[in-house]
Protein backbone atom coordinates (compact mmCIF):
# COMPACT_ATOMS: atom_id res chain seq x y z
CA UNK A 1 106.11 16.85 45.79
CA UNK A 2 104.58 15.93 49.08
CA UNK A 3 102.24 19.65 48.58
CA UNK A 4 100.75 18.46 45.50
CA UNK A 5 99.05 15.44 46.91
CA UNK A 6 97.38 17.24 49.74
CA UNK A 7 93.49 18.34 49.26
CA UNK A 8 92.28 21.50 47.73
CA UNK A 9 89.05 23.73 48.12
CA UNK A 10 87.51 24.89 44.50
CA UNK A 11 84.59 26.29 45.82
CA UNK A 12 82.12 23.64 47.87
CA UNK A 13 84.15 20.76 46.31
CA UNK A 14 86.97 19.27 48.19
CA UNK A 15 89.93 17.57 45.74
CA UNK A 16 92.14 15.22 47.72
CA UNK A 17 95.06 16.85 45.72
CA UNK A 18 96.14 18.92 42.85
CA UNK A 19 95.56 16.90 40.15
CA UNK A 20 92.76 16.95 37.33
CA UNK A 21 92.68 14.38 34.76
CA UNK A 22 92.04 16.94 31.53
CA UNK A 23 89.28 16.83 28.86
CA UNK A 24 90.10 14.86 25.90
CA UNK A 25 87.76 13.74 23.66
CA UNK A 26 87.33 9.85 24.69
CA UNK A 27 84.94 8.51 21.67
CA UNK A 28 83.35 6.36 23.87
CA UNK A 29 79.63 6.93 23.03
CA UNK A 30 76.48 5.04 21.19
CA UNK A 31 74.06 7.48 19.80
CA UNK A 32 75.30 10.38 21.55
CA UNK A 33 75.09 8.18 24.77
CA UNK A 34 77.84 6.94 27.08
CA UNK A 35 79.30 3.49 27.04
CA UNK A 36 80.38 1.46 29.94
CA UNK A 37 83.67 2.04 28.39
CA UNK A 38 83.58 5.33 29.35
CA UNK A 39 82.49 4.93 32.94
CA UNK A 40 85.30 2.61 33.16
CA UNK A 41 87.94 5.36 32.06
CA UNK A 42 86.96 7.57 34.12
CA UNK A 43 86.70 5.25 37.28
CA UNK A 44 90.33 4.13 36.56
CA UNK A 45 91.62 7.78 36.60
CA UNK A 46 89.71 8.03 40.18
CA UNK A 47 91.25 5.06 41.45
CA UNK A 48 94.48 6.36 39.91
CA UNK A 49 94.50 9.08 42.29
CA UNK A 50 93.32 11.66 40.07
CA UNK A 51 91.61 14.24 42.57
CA UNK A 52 89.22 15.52 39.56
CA UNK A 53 88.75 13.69 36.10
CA UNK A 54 86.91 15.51 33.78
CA UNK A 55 84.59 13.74 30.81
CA UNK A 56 85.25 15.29 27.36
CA UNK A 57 82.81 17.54 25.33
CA UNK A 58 79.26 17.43 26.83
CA UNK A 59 77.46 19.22 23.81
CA UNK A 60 74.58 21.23 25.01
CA UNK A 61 72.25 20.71 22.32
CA UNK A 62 72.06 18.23 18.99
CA UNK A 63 73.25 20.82 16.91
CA UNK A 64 76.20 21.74 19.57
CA UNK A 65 77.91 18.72 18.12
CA UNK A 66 80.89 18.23 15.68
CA UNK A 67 79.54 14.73 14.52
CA UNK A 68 76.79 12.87 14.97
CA UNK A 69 77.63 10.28 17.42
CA UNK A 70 79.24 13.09 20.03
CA UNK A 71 77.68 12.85 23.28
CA UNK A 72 74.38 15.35 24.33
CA UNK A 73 73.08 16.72 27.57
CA UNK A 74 69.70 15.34 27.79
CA UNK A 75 67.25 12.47 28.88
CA UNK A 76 69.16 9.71 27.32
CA UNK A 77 72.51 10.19 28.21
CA UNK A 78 72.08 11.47 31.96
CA UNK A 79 71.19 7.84 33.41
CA UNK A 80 74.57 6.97 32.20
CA UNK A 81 76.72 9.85 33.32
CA UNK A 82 74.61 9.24 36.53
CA UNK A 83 75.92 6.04 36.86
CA UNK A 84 79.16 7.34 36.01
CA UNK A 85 79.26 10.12 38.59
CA UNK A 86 78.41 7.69 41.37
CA UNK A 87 81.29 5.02 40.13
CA UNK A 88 83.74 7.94 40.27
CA UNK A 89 82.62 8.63 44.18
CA UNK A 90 82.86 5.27 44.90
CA UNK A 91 85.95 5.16 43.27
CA UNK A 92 87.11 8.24 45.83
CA UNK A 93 87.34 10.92 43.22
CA UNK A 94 85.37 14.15 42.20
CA UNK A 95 84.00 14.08 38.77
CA UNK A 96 83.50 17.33 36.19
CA UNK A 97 82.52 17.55 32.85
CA UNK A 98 83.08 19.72 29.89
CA UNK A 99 80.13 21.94 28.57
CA UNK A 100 80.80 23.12 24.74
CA UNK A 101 79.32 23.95 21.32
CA UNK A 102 81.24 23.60 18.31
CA UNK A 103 80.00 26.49 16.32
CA UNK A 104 80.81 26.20 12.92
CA UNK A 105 83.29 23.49 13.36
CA UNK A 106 80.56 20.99 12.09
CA UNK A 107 80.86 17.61 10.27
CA UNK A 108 77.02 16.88 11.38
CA UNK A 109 75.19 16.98 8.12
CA UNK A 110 71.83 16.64 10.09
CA UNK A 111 73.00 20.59 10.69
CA UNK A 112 72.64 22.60 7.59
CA UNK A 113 73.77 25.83 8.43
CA UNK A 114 75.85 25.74 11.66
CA UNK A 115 75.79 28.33 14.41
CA UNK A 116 79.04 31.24 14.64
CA UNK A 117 79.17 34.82 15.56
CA UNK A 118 79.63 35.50 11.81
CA UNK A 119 79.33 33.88 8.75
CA UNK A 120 82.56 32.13 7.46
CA UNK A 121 84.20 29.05 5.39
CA UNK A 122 83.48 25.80 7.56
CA UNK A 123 87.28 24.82 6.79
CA UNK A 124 86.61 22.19 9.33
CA UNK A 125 83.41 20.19 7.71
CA UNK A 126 83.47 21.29 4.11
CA UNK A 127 84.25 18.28 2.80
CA UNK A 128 81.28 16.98 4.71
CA UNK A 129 79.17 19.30 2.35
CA UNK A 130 78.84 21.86 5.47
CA UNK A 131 79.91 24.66 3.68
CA UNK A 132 79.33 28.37 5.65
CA UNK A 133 78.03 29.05 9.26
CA UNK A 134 75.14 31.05 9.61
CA UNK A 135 75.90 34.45 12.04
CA UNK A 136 73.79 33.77 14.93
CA UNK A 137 71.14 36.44 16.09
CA UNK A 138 70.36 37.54 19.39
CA UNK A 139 67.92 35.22 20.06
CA UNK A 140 70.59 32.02 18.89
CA UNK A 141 72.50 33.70 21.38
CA UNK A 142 69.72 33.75 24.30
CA UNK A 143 68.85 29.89 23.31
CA UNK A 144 72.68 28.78 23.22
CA UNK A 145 72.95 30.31 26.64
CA UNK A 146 69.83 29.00 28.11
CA UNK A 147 71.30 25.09 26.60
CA UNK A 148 74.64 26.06 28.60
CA UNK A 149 72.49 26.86 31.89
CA UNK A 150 70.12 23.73 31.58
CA UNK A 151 73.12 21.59 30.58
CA UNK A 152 75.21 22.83 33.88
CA UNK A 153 72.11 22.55 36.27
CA UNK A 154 70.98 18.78 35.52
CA UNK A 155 74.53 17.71 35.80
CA UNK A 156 75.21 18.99 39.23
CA UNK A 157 71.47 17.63 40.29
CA UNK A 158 72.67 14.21 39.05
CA UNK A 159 75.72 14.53 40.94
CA UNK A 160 78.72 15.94 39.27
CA UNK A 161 81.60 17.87 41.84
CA UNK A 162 81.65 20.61 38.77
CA UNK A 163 82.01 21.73 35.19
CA UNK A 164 83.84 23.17 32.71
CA UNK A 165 82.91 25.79 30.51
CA UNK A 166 84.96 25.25 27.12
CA UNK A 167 86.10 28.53 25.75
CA UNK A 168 88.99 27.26 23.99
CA UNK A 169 90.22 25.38 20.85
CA UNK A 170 88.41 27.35 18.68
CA UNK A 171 84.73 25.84 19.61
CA UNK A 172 81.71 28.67 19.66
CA UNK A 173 82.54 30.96 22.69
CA UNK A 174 86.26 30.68 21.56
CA UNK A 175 85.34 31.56 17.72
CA UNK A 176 83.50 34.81 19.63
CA UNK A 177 86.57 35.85 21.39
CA UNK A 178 89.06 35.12 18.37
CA UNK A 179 89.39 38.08 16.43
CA UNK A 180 89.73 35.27 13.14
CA UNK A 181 86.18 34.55 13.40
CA UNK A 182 84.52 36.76 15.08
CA UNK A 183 83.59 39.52 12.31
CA UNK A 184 80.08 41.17 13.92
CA UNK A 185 79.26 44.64 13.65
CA UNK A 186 77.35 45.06 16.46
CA UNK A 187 77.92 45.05 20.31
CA UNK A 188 79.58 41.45 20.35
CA UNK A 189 82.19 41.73 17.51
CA UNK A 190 84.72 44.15 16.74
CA UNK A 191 87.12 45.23 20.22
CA UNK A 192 87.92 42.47 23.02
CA UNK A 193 85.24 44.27 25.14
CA UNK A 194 82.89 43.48 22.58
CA UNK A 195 84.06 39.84 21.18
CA UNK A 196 84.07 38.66 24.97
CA UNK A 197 80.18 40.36 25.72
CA UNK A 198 78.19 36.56 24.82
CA UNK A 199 81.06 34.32 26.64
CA UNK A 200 80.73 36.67 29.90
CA UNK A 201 76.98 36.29 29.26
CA UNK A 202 77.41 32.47 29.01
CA UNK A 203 79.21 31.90 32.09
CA UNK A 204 76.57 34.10 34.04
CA UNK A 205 73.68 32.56 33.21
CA UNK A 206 75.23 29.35 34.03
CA UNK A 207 76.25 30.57 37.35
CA UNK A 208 72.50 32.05 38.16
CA UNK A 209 71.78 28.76 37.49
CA UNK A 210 73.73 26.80 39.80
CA UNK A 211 74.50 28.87 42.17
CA UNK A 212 77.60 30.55 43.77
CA UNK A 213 79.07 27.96 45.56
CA UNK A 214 79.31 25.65 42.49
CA UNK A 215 82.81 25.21 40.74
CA UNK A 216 82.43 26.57 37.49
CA UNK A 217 86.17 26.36 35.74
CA UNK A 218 87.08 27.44 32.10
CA UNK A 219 88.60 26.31 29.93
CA UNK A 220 90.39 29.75 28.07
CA UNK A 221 93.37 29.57 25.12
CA UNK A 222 96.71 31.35 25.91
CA UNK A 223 96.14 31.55 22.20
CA UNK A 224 95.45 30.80 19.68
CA UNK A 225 98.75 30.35 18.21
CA UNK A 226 98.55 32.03 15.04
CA UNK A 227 98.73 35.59 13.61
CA UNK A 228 95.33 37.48 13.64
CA UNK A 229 93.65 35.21 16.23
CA UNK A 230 93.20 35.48 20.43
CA UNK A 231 96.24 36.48 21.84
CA UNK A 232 97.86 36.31 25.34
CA UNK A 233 96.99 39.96 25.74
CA UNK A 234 93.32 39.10 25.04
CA UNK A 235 93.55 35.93 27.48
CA UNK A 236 94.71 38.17 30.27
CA UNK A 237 91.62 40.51 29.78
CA UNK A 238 89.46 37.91 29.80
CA UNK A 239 91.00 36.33 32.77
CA UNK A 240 90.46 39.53 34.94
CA UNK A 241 86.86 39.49 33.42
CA UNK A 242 86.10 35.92 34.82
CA UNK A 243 88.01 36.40 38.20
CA UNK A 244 85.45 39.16 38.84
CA UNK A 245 82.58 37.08 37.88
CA UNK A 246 83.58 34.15 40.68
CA UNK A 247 84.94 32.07 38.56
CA UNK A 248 86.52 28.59 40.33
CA UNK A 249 89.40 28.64 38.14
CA UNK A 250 91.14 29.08 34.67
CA UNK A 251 92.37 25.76 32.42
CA UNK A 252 95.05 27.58 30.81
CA UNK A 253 95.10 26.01 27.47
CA UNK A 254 95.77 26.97 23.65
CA UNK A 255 95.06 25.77 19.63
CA UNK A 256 92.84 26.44 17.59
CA UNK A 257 90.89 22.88 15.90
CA UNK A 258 91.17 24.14 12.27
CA UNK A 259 94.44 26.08 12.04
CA UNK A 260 96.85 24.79 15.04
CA UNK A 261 95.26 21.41 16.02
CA UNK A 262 99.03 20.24 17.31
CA UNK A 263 99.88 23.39 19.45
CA UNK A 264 98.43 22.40 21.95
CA UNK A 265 99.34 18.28 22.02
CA UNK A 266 102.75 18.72 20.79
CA UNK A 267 104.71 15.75 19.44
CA UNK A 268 104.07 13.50 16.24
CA UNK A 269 101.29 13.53 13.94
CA UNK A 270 99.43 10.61 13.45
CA UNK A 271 98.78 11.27 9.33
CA UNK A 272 98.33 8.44 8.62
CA UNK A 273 95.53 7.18 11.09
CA UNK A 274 94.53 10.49 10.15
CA UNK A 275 93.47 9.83 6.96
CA UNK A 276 92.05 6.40 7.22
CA UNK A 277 89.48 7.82 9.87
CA UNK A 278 88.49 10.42 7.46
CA UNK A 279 84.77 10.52 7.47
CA UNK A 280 84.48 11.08 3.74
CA UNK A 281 86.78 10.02 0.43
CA UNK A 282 87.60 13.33 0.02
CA UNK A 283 88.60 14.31 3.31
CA UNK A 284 90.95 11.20 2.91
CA UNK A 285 92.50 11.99 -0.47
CA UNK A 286 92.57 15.90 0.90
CA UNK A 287 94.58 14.28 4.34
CA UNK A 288 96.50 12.47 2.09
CA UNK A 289 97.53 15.23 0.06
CA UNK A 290 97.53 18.18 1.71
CA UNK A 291 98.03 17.10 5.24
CA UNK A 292 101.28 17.23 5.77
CA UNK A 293 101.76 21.08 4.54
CA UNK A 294 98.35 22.01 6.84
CA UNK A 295 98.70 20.86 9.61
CA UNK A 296 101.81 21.77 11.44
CA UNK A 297 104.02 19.86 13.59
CA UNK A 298 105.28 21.50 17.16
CA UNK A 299 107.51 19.65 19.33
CA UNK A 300 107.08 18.43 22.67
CA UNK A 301 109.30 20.01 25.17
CA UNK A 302 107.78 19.59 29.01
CA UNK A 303 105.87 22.15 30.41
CA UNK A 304 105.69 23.62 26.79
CA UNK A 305 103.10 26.49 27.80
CA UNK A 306 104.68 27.09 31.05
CA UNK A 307 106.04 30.64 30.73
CA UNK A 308 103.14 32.31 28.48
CA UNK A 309 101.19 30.87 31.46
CA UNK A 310 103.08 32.79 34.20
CA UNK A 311 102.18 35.81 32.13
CA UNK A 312 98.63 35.33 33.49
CA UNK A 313 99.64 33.88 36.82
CA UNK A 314 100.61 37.35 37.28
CA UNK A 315 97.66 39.20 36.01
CA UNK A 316 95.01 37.57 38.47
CA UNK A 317 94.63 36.34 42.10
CA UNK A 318 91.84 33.71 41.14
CA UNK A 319 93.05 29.62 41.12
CA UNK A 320 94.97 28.55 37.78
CA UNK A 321 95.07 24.99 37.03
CA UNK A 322 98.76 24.36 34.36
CA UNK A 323 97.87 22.22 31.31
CA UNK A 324 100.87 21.56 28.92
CA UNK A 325 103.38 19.21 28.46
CA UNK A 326 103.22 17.63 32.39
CA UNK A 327 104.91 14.30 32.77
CA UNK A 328 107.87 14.65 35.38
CA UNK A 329 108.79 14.98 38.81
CA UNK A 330 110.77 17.69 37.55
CA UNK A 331 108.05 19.25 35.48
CA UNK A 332 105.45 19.53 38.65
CA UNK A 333 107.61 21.11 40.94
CA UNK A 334 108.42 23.57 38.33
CA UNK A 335 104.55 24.17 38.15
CA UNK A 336 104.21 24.64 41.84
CA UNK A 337 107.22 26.58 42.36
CA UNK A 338 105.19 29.10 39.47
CA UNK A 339 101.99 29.40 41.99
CA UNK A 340 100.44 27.46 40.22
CA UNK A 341 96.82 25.95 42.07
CA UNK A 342 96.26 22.52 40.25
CA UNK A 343 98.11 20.69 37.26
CA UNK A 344 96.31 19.01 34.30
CA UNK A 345 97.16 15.92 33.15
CA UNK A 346 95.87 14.17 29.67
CA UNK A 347 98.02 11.72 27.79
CA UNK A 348 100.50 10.93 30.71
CA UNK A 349 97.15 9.34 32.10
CA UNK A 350 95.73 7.59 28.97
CA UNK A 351 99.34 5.98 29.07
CA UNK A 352 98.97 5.12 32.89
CA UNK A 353 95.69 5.85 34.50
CA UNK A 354 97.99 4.65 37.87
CA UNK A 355 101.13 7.46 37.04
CA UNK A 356 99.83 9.52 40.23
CA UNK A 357 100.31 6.52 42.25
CA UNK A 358 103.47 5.38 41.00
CA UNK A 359 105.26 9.04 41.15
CA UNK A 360 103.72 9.60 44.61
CA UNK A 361 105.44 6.39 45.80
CA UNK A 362 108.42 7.24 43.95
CA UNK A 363 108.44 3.90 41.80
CA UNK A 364 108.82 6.34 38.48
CA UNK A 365 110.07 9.66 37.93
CA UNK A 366 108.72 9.76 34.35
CA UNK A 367 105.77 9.11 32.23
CA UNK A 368 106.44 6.41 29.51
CA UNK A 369 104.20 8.23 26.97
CA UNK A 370 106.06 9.03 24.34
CA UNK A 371 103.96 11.50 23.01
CA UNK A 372 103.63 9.30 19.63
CA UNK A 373 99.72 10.50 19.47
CA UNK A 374 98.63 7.52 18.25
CA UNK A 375 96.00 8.03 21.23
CA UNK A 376 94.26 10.84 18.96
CA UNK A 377 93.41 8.10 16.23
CA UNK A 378 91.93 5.39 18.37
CA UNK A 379 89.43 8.37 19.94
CA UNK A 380 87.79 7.79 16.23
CA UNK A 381 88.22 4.01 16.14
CA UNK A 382 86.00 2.79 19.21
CA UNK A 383 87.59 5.15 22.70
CA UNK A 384 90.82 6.69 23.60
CA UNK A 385 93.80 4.73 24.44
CA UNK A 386 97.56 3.98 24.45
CA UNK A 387 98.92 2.30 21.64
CA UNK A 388 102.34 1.63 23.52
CA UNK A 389 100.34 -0.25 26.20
CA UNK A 390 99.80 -2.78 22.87
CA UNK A 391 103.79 -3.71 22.81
């Protein structure tokens, strides 16, 4: 255990350990601005001991968000995540944050038609009256690329150790890899080569942007865990793809929003906090009817993705960081003794921002979370946070 609490390099940044403190979506904005509830989060998980913590879902545009009130990249929120960056340094940690578009997976009704390689059913924001996704042309493309770059660059000038590109859960560059939704014609749809042409472009013109020396990780699905979608064959092609582009490292994740929303959390559902957060009456009566054949349940074992990610420990040289089911003694030196770089943490934390401390001074072995995922229905009902802490 001692190994895991020593520093590590990820490009100019310095970690005191292996730890990261995960993106999950906190809810703790105004107006698509930070709160000082958020700041506070994320200063706890410093002082906690996490070496990076990284803030949830930066959209790079207005119309990059799922909802209205999701946080943006520009004027008004950076004062805030400037503050927040320098309370995380003070706090001795490092500090990232999560770059993403949601595509088609829109609620926000100020967006009539919303962005995706091709156009499909918005399964996701239907009942918001968002019905299809427009396919987006090459110049969308250019644009969304040019909102990733400007997004990246005025974060690191305002301070941030890093960022992480989001090509998972089934969000834009994630809905161009997946074979599901990606149904283009043309030089970015159709073979893996193709489907993978705008993320690769993404990442680059981020990178030109802030240079080589900045840690740019991603976030990529194992899969997507369903029949017809990205595949651990595709992730391991697209793996090799990044490691020759320089990327810092991999987040090794999996799910896709509107099909598998539970594979990667594992555990119970929350239905029924589900449905009362339900942003219209009939996305409630829908939850309440329908929810509990749609949305399917996995269970929690630890380290759940741990051997479809050896598959890709295997395929490249280039720094992996384990996400899945972490919350043991046990379970980390299992992760190490894989080769694995870094270890992601999410709920274990949002149970006990101080669980670093207490399992590096042997005072637990365990996480108490119980992985009820109750936390997932207070993100919609004012921030992110343990119920069990409540008892």
């Amino acid at each position: 255990m001692k190994e895991v609490f020593t520093s590590r390099v990820l490009k100019s940044t310095i970690l005191k350990n292996a730890f990261i403190k995960t993106a999950t979506f906190e809810g703790m904005y105004k107006d698509g601005i930070p709160t000082q509830k958020l700041i506070d989060l994320h200063t706890a998980m410093a002082k906690g001991g996490v070496g990076l913590t990284t803030v949830s879902y930066g959209a790079v545009s207005p119309d990059a968000r799922s909802f209205k009130h999701q946080m943006v990249i520009n004027e008004q929120s950076l004062p805030q995540l400037k503050r927040l960056a320098e309370s995380v340094h003070q706090a001795g940690g490092k500090v990232s944050i999560q770059l993403t578009h949601c595509g088609y997976f829109s609620k926000n009704t100020a967006v009539k038609r919303p962005l995706a390689p091709s156009k499909v059913f918005n399964e996701y924001g239907c009942l918001s009256g968002i019905w299809f996704s427009k396919a987006m042309t090459k110049a969308d493309m250019a644009q969304v690329a040019e909102h990733f770059a400007n997004a990246a660059k005025v974060l690191q000038d305002i301070g941030f150790d890093a960022i992480e590109l989001h090509m998972g859960h089934g969000y834009l560059l994630s809905q161009f890899l997946s074979p599901w939704t990606n149904k283009r014609k043309d030089a970015y749809g159709g073979s893996l080569e193709n489907r993978v042409r705008f993320p690769l472009e993404v990442y680059q013109k981020v990178a030109e942007k802030v240079g080589k020396d900045f840690p740019i990780l991603v976030k990529l699905n194992l899969s997507d865990g369903f029949k017809g979608g990205f595949s651990l064959a595709d992730c391991q092609y697209v793996a090799k793809k990044l490691e020759n582009l320089g990327c810092a490292a991999l987040v090794l994740s999996g799910g896709f929003t509107s099909r598998t929303p539970f594979y990667l959390m594992r555990g119970a559902i929350p239905l029924r906090g589900m449905i009362k957060n339900g942003t219209s009456l009939a996305e409630k009566i829908t939850m309440a009817l329908f929810g509990p054949f749609i949305i399917k349940k996995y269970k929690f074992t630890p380290n759940f993705f741990l051997e479809q990610a050896k598959t890709i420990r295997k395929t490249v040289k280039m720094p992996l960081v384990y996400l899945g089911g972490v919350d043991s003694k046990t379970g980390i030196e299992k992760i190490v003794a894989a080769g694995f770089e870094f270890i992601a943490l999410g709920r274990p934390l949002i149970h006990d921002p101080n669980f670093l401390l207490k399992l590096k001074a042997n005072e637990i072995e365990k996480s108490g979370c119980t992985r009820c995922n109750q936390c997932v229905v207070e993100m919609d009902r004012g921030g992110v946070r343990c119920v069990i802490n409540d008892k």
